[in-house]
Protein backbone atom coordinates (compact mmCIF):
# COMPACT_ATOMS: atom_id res chain seq x y z
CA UNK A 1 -12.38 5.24 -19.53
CA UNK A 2 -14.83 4.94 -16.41
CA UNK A 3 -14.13 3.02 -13.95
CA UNK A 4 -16.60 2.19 -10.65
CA UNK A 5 -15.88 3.78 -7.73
CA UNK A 6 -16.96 0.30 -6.09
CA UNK A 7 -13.88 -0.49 -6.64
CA UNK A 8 -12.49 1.55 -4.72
CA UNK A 9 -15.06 1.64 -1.99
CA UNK A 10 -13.89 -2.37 -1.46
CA UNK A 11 -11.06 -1.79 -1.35
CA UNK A 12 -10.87 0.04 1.58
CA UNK A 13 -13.41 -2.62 3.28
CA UNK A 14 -10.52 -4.65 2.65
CA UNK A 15 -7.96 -2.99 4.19
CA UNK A 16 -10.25 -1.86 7.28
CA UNK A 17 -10.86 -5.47 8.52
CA UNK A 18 -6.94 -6.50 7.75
CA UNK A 19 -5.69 -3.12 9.97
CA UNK A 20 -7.99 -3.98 12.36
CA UNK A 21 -5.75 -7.22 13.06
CA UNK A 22 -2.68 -5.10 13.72
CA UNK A 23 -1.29 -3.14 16.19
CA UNK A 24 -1.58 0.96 15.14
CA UNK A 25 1.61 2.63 13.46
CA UNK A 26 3.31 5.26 15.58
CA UNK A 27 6.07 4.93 13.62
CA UNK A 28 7.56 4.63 9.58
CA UNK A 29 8.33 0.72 9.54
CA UNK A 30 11.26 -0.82 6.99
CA UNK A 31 9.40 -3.55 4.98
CA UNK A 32 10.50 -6.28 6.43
CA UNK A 33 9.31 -10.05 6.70
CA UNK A 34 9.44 -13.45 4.77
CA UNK A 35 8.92 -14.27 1.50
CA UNK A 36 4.92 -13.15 1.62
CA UNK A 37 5.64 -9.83 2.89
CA UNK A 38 8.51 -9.10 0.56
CA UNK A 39 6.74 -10.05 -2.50
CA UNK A 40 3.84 -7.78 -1.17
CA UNK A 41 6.00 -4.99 -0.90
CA UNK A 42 7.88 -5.56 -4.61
CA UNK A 43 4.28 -5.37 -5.68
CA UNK A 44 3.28 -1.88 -4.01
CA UNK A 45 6.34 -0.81 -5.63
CA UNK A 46 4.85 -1.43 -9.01
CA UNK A 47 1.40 -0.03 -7.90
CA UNK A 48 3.09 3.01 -7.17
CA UNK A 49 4.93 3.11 -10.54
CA UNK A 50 1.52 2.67 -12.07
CA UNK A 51 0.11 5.40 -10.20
CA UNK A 52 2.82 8.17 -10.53
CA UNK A 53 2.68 7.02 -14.33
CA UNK A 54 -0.74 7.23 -14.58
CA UNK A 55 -1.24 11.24 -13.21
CA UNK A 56 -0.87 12.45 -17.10
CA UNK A 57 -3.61 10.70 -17.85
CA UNK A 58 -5.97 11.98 -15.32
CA UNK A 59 -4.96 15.26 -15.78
CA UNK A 60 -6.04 14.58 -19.79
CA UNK A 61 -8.89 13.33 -18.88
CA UNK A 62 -8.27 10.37 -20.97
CA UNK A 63 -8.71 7.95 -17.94
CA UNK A 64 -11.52 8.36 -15.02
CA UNK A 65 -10.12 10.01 -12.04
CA UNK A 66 -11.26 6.93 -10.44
CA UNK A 67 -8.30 4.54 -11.52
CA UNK A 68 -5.75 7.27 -9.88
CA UNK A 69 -7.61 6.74 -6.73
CA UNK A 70 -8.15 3.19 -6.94
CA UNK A 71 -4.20 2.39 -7.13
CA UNK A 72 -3.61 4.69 -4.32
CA UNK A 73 -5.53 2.53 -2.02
CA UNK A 74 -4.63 -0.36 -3.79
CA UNK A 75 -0.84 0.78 -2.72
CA UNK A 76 -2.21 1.05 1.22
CA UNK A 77 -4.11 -2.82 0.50
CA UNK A 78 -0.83 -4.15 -0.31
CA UNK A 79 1.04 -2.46 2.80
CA UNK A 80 -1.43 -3.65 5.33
CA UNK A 81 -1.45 -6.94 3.71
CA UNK A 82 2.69 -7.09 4.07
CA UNK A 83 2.41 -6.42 7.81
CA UNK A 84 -0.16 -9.20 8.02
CA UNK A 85 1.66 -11.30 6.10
CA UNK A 86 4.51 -10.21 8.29
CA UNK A 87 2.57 -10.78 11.33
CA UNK A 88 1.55 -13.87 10.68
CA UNK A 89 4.88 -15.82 9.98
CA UNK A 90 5.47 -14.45 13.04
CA UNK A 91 8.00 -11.93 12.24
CA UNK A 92 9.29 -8.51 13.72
CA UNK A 93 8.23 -5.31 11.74
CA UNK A 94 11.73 -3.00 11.87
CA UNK A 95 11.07 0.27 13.17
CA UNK A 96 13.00 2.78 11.26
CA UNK A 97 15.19 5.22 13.08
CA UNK A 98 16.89 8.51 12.28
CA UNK A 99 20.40 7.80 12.20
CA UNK A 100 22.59 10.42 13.19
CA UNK A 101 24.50 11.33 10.19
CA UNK A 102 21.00 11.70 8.85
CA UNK A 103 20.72 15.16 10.48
C-alpha cells in the first residue's frame, strides 16, 4: 500500500496555523474542555489505537511507512485542535501536577 506523503506534509500545515493561535505548552495539560474538545480527544485516542496497531504492518512492509507517520501527526492535529476547541468555548486547559504520593 503507498500512500502520499502529501498527506502528511498537510497535515502539519494544519496544525502549524491552529498552534499558532495558542499560547506555547510548558507544561503536560489534562484534556479538558466542552463537548468539542472531549470528542477531539476520544478521537486521538482511537488514532493512537490505530497507530500502535498498525507498527506490525510497517515493520512487514505490507503497508507504506507513510500511513505510520501520517496517524502520528494526525494524533498531534487532533490535540491542537482540542485546545482550540477548548480555547474557543472559552474554557481553562488543566495543568497537570505531580501529586505527592506520585513520588
Amino acid at each position: 500500500t503507498l500512500f502520499s506523503k502529501i498527506h502528511t506534509e498537510e497535515l502539519e500545515e494544519w496544525i502549524d496555523t491552529l498552534d499558532s493561535q495558542l499560547k506555547p505548552l510548558t507544561t503536560f495539560i489534562i484534556p479538558s474542555g466542552g463537548l468539542s474538545s472531549t470528542n477531539l480527544q476520544l478521537a486521538r485516542v482511537i488514532c493512537r489505537r490505530a497507530e500502535r496497531s498498525i507498527i506490525p504492518l510497517i515493520e512487514n512492509n505490507q503497508v507504506d511507512h507513510e500511513v505510520g507517520k501520517y496517524l502520528n501527526r494526525l494524533s498531534d492535529f487532533l490535540f491542537v485542535a482540542a485546545r482550540i476547541a477548548t480555547f474557543r468555548e472559552g474554557r481553562d486547559e488543566i495543568e497537570w501536577k505531580k501529586s505527592a504520593s506520585s513520588s
